[in-house]
PDB file of N, CA and C in Angstrom:
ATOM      1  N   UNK A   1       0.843  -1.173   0.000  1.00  0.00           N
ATOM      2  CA  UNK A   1       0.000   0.000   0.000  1.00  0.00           C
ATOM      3  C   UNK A   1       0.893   1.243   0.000  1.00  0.00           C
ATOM      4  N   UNK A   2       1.144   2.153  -1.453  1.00  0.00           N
ATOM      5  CA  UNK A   2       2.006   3.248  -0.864  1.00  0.00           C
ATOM      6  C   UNK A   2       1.119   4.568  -0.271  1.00  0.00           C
ATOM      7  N   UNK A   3       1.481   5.661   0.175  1.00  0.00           N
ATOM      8  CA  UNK A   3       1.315   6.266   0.989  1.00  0.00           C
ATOM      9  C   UNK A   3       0.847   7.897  -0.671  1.00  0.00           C
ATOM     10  N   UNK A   4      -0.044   8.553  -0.049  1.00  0.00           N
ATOM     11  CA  UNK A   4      -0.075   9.407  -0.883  1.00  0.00           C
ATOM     12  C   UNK A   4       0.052  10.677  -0.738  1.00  0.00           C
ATOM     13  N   UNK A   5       1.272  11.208  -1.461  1.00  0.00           N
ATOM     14  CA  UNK A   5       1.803  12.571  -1.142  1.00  0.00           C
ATOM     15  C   UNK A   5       0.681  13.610  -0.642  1.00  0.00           C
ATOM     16  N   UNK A   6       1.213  14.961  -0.144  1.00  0.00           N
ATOM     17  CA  UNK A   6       0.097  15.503   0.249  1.00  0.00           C
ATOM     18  C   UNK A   6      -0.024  16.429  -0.857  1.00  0.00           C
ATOM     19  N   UNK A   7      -0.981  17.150  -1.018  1.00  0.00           N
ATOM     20  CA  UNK A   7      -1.560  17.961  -2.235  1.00  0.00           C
ATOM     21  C   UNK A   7      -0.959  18.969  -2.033  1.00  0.00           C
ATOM     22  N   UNK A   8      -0.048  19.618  -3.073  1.00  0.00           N
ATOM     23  CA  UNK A   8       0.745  20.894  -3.062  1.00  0.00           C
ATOM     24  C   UNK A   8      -0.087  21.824  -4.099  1.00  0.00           C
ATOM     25  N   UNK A   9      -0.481  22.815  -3.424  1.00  0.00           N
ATOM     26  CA  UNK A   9      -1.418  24.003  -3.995  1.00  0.00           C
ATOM     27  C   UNK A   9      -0.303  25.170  -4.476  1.00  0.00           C
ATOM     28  N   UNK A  10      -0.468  25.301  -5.566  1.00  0.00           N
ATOM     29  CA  UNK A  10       0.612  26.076  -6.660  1.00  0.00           C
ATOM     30  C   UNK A  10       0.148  27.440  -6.032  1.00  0.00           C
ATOM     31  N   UNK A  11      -0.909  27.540  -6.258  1.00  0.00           N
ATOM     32  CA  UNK A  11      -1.712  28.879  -6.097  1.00  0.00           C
ATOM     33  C   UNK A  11      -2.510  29.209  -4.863  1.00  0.00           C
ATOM     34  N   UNK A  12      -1.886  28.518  -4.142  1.00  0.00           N
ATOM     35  CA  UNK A  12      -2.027  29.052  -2.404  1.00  0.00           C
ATOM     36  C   UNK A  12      -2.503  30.614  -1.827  1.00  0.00           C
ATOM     37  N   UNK A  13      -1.791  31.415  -2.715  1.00  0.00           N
ATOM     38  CA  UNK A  13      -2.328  32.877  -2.290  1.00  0.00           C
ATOM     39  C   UNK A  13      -3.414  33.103  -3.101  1.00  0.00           C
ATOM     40  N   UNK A  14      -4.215  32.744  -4.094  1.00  0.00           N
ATOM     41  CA  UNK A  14      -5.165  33.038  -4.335  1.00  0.00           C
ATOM     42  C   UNK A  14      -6.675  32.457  -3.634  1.00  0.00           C
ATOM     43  N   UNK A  15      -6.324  31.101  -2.989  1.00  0.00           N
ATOM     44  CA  UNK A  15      -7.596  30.478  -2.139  1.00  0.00           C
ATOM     45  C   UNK A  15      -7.257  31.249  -1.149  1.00  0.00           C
ATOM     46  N   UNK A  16      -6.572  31.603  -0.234  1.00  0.00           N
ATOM     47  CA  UNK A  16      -6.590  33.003   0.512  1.00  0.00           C
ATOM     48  C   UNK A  16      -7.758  33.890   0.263  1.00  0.00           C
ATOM     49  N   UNK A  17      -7.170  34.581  -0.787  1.00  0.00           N
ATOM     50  CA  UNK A  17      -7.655  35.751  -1.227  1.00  0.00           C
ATOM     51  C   UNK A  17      -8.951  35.499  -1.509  1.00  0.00           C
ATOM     52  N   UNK A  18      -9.083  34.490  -2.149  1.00  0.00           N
ATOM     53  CA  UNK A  18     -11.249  33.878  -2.255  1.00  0.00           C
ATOM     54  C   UNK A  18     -11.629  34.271  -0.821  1.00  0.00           C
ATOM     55  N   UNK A  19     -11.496  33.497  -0.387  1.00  0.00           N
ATOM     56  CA  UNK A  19     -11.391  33.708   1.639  1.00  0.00           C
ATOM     57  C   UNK A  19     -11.874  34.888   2.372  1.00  0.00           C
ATOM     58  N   UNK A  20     -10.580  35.775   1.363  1.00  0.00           N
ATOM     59  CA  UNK A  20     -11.047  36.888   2.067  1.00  0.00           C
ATOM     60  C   UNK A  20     -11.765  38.072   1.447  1.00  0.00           C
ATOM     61  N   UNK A  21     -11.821  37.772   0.486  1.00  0.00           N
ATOM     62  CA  UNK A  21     -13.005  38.373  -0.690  1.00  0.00           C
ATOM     63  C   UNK A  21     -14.351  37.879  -0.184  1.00  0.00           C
ATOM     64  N   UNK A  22     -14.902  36.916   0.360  1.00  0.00           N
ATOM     65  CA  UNK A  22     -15.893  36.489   0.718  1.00  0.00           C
ATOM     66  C   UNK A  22     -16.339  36.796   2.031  1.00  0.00           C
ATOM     67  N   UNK A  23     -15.334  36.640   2.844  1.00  0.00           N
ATOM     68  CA  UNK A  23     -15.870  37.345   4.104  1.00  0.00           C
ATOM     69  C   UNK A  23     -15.553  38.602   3.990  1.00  0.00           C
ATOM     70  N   UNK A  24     -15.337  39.484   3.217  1.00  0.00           N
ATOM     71  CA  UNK A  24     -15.297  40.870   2.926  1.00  0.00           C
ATOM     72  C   UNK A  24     -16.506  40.950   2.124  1.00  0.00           C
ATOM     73  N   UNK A  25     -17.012  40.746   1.286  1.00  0.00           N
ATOM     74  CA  UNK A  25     -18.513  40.996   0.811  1.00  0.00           C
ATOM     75  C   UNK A  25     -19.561  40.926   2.048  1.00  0.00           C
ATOM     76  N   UNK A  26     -19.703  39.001   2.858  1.00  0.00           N
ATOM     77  CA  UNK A  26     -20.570  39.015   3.765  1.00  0.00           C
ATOM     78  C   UNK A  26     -20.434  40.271   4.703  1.00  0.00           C
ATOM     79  N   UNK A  27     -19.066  40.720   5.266  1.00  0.00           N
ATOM     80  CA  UNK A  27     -19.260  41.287   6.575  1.00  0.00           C
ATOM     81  C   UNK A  27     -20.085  42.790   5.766  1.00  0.00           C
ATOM     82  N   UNK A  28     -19.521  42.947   4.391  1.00  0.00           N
ATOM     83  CA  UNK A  28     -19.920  44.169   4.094  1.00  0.00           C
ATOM     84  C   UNK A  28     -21.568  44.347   4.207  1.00  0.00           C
ATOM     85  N   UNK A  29     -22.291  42.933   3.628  1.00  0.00           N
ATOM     86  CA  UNK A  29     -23.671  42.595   3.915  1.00  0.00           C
ATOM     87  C   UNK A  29     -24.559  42.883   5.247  1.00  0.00           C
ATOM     88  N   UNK A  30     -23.359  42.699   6.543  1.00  0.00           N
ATOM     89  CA  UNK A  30     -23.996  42.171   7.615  1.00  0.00           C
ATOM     90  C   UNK A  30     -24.127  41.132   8.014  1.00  0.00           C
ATOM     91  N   UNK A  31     -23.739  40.391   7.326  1.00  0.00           N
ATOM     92  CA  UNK A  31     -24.224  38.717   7.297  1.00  0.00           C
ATOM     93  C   UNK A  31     -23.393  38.332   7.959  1.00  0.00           C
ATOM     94  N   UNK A  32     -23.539  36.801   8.543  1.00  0.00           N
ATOM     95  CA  UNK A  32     -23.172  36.252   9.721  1.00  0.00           C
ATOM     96  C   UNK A  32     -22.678  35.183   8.727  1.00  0.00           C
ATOM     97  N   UNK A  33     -21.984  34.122   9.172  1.00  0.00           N
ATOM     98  CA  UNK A  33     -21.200  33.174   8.529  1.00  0.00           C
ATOM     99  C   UNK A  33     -22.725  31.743   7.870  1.00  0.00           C
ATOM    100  N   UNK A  34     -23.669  32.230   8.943  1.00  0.00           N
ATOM    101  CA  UNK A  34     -24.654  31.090   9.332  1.00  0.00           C
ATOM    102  C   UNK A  34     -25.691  31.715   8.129  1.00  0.00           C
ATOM    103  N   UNK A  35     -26.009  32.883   8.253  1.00  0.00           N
ATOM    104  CA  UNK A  35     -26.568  33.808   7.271  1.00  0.00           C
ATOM    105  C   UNK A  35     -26.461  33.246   5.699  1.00  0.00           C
ATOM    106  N   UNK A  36     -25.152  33.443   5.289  1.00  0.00           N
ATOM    107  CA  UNK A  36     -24.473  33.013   3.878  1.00  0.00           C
ATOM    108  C   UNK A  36     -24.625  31.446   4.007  1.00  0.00           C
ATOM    109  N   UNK A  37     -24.402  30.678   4.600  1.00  0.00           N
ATOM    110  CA  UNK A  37     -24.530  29.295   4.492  1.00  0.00           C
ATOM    111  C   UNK A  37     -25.984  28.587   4.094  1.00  0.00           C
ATOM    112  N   UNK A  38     -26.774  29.306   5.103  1.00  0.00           N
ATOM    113  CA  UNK A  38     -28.462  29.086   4.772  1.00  0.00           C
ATOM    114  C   UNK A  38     -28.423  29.552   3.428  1.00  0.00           C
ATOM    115  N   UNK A  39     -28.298  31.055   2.820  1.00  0.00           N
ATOM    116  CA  UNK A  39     -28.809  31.350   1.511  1.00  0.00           C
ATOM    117  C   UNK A  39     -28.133  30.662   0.480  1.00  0.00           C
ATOM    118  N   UNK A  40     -26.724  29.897   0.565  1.00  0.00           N
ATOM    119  CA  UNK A  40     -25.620  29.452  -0.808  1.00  0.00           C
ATOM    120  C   UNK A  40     -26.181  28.279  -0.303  1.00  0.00           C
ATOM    121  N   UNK A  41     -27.076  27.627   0.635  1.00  0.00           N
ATOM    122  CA  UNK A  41     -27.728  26.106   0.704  1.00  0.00           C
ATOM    123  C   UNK A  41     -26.121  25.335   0.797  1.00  0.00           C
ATOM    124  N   UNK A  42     -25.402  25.795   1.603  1.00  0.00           N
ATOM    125  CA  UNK A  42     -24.050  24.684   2.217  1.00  0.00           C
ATOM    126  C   UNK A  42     -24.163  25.012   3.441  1.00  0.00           C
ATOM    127  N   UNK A  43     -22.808  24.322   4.209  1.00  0.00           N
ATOM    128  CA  UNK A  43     -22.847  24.189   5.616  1.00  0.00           C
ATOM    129  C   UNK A  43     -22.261  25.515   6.410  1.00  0.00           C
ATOM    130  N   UNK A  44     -22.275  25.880   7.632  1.00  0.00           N
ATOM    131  CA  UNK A  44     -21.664  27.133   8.350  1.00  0.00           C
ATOM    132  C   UNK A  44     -20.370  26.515   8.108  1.00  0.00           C
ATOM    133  N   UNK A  45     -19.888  25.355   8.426  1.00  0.00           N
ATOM    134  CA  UNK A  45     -18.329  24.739   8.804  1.00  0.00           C
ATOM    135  C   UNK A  45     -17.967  25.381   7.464  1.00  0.00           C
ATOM    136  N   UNK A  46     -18.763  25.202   6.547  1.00  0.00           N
ATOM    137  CA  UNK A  46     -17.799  25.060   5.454  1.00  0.00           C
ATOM    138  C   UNK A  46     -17.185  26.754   5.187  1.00  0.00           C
ATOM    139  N   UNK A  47     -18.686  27.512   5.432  1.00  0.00           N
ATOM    140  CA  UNK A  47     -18.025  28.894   4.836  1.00  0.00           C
ATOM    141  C   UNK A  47     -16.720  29.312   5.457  1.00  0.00           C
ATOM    142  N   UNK A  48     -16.740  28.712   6.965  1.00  0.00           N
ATOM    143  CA  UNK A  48     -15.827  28.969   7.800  1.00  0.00           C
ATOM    144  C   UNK A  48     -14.353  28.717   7.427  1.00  0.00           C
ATOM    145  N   UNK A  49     -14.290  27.371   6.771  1.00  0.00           N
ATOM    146  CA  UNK A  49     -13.117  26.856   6.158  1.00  0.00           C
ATOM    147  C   UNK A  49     -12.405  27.807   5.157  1.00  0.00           C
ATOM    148  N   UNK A  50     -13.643  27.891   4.433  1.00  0.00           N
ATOM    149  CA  UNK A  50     -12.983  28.552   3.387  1.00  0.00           C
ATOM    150  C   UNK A  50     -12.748  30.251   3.491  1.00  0.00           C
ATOM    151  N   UNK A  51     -13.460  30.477   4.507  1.00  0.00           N
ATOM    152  CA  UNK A  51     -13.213  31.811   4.693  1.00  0.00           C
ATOM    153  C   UNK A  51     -11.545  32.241   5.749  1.00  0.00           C
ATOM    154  N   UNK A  52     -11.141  31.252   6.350  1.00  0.00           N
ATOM    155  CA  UNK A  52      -9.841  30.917   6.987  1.00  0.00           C
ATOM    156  C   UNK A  52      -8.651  31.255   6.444  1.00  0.00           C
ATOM    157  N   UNK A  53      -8.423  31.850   6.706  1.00  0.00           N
ATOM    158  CA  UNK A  53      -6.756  32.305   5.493  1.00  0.00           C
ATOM    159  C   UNK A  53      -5.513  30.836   6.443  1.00  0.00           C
ATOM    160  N   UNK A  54      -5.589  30.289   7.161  1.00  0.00           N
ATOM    161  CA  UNK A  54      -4.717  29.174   7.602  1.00  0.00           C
ATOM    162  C   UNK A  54      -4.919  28.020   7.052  1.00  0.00           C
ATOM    163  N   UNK A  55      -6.346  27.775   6.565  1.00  0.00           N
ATOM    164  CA  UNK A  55      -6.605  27.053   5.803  1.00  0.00           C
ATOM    165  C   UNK A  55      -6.891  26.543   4.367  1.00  0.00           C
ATOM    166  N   UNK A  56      -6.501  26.086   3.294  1.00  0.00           N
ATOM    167  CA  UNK A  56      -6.363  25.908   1.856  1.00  0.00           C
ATOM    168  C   UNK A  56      -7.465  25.463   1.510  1.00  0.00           C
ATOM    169  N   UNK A  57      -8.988  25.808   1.099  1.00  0.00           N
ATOM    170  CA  UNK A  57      -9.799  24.324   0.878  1.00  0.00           C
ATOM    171  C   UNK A  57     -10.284  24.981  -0.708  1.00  0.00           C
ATOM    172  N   UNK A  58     -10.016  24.045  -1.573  1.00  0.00           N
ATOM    173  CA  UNK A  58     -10.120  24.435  -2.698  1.00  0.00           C
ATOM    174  C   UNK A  58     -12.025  24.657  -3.119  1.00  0.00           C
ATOM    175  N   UNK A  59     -12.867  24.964  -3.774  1.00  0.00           N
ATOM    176  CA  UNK A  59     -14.044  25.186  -3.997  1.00  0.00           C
ATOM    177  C   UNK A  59     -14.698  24.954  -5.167  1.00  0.00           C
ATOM    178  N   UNK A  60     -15.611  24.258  -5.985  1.00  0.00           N
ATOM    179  CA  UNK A  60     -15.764  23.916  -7.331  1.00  0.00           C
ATOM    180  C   UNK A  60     -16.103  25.583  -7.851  1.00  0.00           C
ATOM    181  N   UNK A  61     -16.197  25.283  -9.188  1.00  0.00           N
ATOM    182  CA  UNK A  61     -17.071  26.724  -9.587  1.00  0.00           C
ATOM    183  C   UNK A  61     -18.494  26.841  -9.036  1.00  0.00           C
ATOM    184  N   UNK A  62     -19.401  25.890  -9.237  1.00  0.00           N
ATOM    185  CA  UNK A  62     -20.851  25.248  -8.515  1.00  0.00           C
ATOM    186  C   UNK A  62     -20.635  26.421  -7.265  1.00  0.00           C
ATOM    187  N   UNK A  63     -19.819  26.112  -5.928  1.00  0.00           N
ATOM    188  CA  UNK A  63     -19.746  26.296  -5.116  1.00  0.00           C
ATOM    189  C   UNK A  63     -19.784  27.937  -5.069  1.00  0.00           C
ATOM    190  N   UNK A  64     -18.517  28.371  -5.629  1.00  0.00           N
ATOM    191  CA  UNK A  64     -18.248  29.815  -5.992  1.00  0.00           C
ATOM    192  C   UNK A  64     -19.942  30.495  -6.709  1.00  0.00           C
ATOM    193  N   UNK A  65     -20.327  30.205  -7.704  1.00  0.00           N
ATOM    194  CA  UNK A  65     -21.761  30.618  -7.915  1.00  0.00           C
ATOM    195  C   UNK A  65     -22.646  30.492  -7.230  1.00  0.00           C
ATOM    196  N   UNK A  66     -23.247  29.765  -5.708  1.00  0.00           N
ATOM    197  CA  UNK A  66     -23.875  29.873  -5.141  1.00  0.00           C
ATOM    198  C   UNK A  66     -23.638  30.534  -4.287  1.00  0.00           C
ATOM    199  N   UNK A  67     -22.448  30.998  -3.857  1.00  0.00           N
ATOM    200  CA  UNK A  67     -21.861  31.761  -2.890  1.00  0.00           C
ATOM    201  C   UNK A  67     -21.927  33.465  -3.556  1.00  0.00           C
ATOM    202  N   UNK A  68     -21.594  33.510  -4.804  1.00  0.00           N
ATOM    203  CA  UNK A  68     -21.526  34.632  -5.438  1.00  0.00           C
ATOM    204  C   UNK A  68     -23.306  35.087  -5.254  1.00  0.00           C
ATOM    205  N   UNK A  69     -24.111  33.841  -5.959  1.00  0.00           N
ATOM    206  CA  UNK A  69     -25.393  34.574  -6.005  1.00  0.00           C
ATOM    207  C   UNK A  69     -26.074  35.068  -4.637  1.00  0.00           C
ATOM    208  N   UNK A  70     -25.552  34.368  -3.584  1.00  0.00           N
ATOM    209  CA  UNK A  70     -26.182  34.710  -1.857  1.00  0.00           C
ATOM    210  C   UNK A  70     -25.617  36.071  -1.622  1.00  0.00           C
ATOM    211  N   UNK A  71     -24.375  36.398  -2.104  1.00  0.00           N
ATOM    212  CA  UNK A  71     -24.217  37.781  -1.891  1.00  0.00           C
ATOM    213  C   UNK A  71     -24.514  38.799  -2.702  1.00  0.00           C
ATOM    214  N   UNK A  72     -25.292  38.284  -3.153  1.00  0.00           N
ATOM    215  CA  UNK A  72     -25.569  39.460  -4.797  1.00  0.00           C
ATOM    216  C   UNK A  72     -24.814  39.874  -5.645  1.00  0.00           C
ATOM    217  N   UNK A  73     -23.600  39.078  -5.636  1.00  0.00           N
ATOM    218  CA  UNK A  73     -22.735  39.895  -6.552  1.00  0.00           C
ATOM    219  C   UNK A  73     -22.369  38.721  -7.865  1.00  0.00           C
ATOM    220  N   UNK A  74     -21.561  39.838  -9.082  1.00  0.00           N
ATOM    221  CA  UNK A  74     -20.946  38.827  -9.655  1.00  0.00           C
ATOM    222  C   UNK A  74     -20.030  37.782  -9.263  1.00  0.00           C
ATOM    223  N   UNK A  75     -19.600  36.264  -9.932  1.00  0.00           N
ATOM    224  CA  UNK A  75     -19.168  35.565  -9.522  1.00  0.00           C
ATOM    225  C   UNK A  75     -17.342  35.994  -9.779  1.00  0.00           C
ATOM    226  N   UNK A  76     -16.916  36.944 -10.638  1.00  0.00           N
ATOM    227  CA  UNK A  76     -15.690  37.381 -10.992  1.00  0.00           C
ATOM    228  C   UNK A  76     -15.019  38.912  -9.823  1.00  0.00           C
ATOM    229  N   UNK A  77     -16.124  39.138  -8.744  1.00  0.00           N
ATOM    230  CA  UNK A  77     -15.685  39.938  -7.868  1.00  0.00           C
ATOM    231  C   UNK A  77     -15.239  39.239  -6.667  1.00  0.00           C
ATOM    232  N   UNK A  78     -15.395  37.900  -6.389  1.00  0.00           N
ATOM    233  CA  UNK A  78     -14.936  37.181  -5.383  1.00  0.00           C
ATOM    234  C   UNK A  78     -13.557  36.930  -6.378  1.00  0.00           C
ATOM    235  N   UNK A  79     -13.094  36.988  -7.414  1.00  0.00           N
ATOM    236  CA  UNK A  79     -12.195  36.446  -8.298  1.00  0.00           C
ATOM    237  C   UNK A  79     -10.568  37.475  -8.110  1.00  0.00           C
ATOM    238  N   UNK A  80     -11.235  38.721  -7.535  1.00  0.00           N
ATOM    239  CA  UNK A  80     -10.059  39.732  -7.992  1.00  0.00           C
ATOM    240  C   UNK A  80      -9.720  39.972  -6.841  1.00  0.00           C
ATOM    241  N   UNK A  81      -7.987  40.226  -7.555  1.00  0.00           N
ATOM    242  CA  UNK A  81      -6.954  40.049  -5.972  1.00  0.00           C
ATOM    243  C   UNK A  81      -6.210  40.966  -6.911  1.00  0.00           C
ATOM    244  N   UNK A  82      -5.626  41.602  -5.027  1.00  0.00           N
ATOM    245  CA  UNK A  82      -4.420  42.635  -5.497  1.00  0.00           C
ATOM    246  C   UNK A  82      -3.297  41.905  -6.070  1.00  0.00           C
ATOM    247  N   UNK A  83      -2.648  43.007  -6.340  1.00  0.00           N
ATOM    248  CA  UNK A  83      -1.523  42.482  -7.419  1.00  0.00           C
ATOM    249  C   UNK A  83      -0.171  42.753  -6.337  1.00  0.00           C
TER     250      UNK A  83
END
């Protein structure tokens, strides 16, 4: 049985930056972590994860569009990061 490397994320500073693009829209909302989870129909844990800058959790597009549409925004403004 070999053992399987761990997943090396090339682009580490940009799931960050999703992260914090997202809890920068919600907080801008008002919204609570529990808030966004009920309306994008996923879990609180999860927004939490991904909203974590210590933590890497990658997100389908699916995911990103339901999250985009709960905050009213386009799905390419959670997308943009400083340079």
């Amino acid at each position: 049985m070999s053992r399987s490397k761990p997943i090396k994320f090339e682009h580490m500073d940009y799931y960050i930056e999703l992260g914090l693009n997202i809890s920068h829209y919600r907080k801008r909302l008002g919204m609570t972590q529990l808030e966004l989870a009920e309306k994008a129909n996923i879990s609180r844990s999860f927004i939490s994860v991904i909203e974590a800058a210590s933590i890497i959790k990658p997100i389908s597009l699916e995911m990103l569009f339901c999250i985009s549409d709960a905050l009213g925004i386009k799905p390419d403004a959670l997308l943009k990061f400083p340079d």
